[in-house]
C-alpha atoms as a PDB file:
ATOM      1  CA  UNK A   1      90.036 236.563 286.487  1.00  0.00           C
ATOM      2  CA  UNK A   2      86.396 237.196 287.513  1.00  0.00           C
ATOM      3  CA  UNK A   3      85.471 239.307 290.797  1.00  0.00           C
ATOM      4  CA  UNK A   4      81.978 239.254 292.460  1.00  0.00           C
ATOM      5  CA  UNK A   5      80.127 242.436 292.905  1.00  0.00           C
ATOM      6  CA  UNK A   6      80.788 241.981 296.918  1.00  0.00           C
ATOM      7  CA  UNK A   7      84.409 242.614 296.020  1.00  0.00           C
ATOM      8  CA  UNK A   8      84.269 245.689 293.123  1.00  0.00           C
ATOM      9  CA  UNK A   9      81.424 247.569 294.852  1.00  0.00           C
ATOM     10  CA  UNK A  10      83.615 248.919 297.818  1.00  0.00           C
ATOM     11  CA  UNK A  11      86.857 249.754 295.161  1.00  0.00           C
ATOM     12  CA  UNK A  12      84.079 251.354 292.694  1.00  0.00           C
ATOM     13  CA  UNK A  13      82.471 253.229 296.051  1.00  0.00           C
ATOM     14  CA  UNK A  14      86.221 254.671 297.171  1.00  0.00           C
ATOM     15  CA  UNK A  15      87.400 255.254 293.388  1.00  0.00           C
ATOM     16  CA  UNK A  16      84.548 257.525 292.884  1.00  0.00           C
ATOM     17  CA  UNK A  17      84.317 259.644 296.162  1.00  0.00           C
ATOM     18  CA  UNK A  18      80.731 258.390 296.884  1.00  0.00           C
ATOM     19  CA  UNK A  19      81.367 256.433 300.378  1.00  0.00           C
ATOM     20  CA  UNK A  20      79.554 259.494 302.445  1.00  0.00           C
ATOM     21  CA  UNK A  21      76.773 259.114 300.028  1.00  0.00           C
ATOM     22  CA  UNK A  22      76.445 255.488 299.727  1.00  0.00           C
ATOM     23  CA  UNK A  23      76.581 255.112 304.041  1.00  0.00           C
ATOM     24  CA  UNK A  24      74.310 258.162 304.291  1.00  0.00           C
ATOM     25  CA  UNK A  25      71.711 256.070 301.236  1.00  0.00           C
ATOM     26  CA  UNK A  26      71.983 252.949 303.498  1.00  0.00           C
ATOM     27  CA  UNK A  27      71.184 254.622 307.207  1.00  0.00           C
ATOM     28  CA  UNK A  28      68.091 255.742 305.821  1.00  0.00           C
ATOM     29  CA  UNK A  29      67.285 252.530 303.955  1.00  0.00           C
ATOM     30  CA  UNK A  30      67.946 250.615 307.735  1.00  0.00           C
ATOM     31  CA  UNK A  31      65.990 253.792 309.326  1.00  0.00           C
ATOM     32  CA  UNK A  32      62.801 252.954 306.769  1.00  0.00           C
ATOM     33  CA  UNK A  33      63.095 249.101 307.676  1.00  0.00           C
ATOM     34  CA  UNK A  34      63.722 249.327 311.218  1.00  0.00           C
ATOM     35  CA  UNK A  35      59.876 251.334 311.679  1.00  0.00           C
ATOM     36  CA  UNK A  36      57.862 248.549 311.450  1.00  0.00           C
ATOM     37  CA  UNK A  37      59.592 246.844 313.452  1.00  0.00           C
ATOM     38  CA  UNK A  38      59.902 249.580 316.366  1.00  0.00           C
ATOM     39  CA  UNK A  39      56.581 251.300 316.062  1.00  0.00           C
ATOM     40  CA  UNK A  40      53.626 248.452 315.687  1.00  0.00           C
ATOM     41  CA  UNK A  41      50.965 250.881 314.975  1.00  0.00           C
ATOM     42  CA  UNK A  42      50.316 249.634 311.075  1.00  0.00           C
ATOM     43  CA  UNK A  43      50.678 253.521 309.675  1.00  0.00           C
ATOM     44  CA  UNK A  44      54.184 254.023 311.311  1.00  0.00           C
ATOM     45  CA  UNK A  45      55.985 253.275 307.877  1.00  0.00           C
ATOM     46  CA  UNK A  46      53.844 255.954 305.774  1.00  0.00           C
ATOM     47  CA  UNK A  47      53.918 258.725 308.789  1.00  0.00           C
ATOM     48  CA  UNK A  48      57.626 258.512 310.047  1.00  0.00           C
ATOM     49  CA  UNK A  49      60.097 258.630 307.331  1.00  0.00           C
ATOM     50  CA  UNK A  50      64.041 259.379 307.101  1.00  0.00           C
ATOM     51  CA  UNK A  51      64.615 262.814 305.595  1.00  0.00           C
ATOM     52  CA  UNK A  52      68.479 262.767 305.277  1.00  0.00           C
ATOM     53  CA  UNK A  53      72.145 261.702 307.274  1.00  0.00           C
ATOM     54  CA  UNK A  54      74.527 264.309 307.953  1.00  0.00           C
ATOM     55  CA  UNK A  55      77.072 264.947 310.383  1.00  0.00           C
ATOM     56  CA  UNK A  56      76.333 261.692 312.566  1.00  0.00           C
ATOM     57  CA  UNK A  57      72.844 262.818 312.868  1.00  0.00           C
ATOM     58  CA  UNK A  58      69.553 261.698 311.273  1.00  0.00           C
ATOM     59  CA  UNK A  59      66.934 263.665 310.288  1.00  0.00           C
ATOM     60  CA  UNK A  60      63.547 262.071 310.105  1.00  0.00           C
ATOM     61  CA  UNK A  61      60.118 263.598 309.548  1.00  0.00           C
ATOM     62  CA  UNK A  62      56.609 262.993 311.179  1.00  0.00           C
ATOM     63  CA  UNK A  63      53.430 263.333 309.787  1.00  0.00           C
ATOM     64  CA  UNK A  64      52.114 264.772 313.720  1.00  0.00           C
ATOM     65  CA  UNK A  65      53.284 266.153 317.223  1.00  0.00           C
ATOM     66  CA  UNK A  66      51.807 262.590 317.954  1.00  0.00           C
ATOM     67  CA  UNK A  67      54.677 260.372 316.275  1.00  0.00           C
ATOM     68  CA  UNK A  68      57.130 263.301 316.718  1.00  0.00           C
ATOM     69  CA  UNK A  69      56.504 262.219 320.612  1.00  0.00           C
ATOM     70  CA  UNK A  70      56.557 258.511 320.129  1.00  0.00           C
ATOM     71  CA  UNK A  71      59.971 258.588 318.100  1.00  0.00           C
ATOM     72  CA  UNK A  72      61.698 260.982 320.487  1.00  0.00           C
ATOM     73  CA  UNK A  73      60.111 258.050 323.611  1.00  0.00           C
ATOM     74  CA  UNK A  74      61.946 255.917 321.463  1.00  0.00           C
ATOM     75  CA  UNK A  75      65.090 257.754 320.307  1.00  0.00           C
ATOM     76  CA  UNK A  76      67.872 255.897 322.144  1.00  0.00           C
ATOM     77  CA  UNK A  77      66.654 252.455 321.228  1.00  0.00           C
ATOM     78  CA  UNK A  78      66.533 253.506 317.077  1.00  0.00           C
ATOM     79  CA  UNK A  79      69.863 254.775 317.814  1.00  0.00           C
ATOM     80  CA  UNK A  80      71.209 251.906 319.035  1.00  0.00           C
ATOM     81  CA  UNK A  81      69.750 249.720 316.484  1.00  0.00           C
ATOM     82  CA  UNK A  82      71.123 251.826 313.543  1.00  0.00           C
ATOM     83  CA  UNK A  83      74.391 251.362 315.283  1.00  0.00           C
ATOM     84  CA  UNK A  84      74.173 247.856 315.882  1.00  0.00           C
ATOM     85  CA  UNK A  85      73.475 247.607 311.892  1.00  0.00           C
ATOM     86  CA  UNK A  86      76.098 249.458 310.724  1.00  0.00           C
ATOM     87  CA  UNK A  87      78.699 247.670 312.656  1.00  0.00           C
ATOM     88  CA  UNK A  88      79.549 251.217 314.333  1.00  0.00           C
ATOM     89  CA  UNK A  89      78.906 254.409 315.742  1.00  0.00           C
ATOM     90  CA  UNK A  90      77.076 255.964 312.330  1.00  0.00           C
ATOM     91  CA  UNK A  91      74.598 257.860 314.416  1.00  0.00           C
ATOM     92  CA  UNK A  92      74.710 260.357 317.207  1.00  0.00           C
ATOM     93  CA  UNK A  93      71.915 262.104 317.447  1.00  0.00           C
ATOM     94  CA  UNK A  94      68.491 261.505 315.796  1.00  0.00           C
ATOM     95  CA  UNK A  95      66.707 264.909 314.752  1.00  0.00           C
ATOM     96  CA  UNK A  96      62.896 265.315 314.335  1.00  0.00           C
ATOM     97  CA  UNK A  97      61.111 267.609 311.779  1.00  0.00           C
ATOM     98  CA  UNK A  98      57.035 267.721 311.121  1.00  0.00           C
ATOM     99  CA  UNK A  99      55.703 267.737 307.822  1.00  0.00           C
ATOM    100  CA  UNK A 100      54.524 270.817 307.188  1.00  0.00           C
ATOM    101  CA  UNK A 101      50.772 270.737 304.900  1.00  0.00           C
ATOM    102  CA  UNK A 102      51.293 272.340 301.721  1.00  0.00           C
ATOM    103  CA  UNK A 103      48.988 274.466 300.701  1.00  0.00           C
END
């Protein structure tokens, strides 16, 4: 009998103890997406990017005070739209870092 990839992945994701991993992989992917369509300024995708998912909370950085401002204006509606995407409550809180310049 032949399954589809549809059906194995989520068995092979729960055998394997990766689930936190895989949700936390596909928040940011939907973060990363969503930008574009949020922010119209045609740099948003290159100067806000997810950092990580943990503990209901994202962590995203920004390349200035500037976008740091414009994603925290805009906090509640990314929220929601994660949420929506994920079919649940994935995200609580959204959490704002600025790139530091290395030297």
């Amino acid at each position: 009998m032949f399954h589809t990839l549809r059906e194995l992945l989520p068995r092979a994701i729960s055998k394997f103890g990766v689930g936190t991993e895989v949700k936390a992989a596909q928040i940011c992917y939907d973060f990363k997406q969503l930008v574009p369509k949020i922010f119209t300024h045609e740099d948003a995708s290159t100067c806000i990017l997810p950092m990580y998912y943990k503990n209901k909370t994202l962590t995203v950085s920004a390349d200035s005070s500037s976008w740091a401002q414009e994603i925290s204006m805009r906090k509640s509606e990314i929220i929601r739209e994660l949420n929506a995407k994920a079919g649940e409550k994935a995200i609580e809180d959204l959490f704002i870092r600025l790139k530091t310049l290395e030297r």
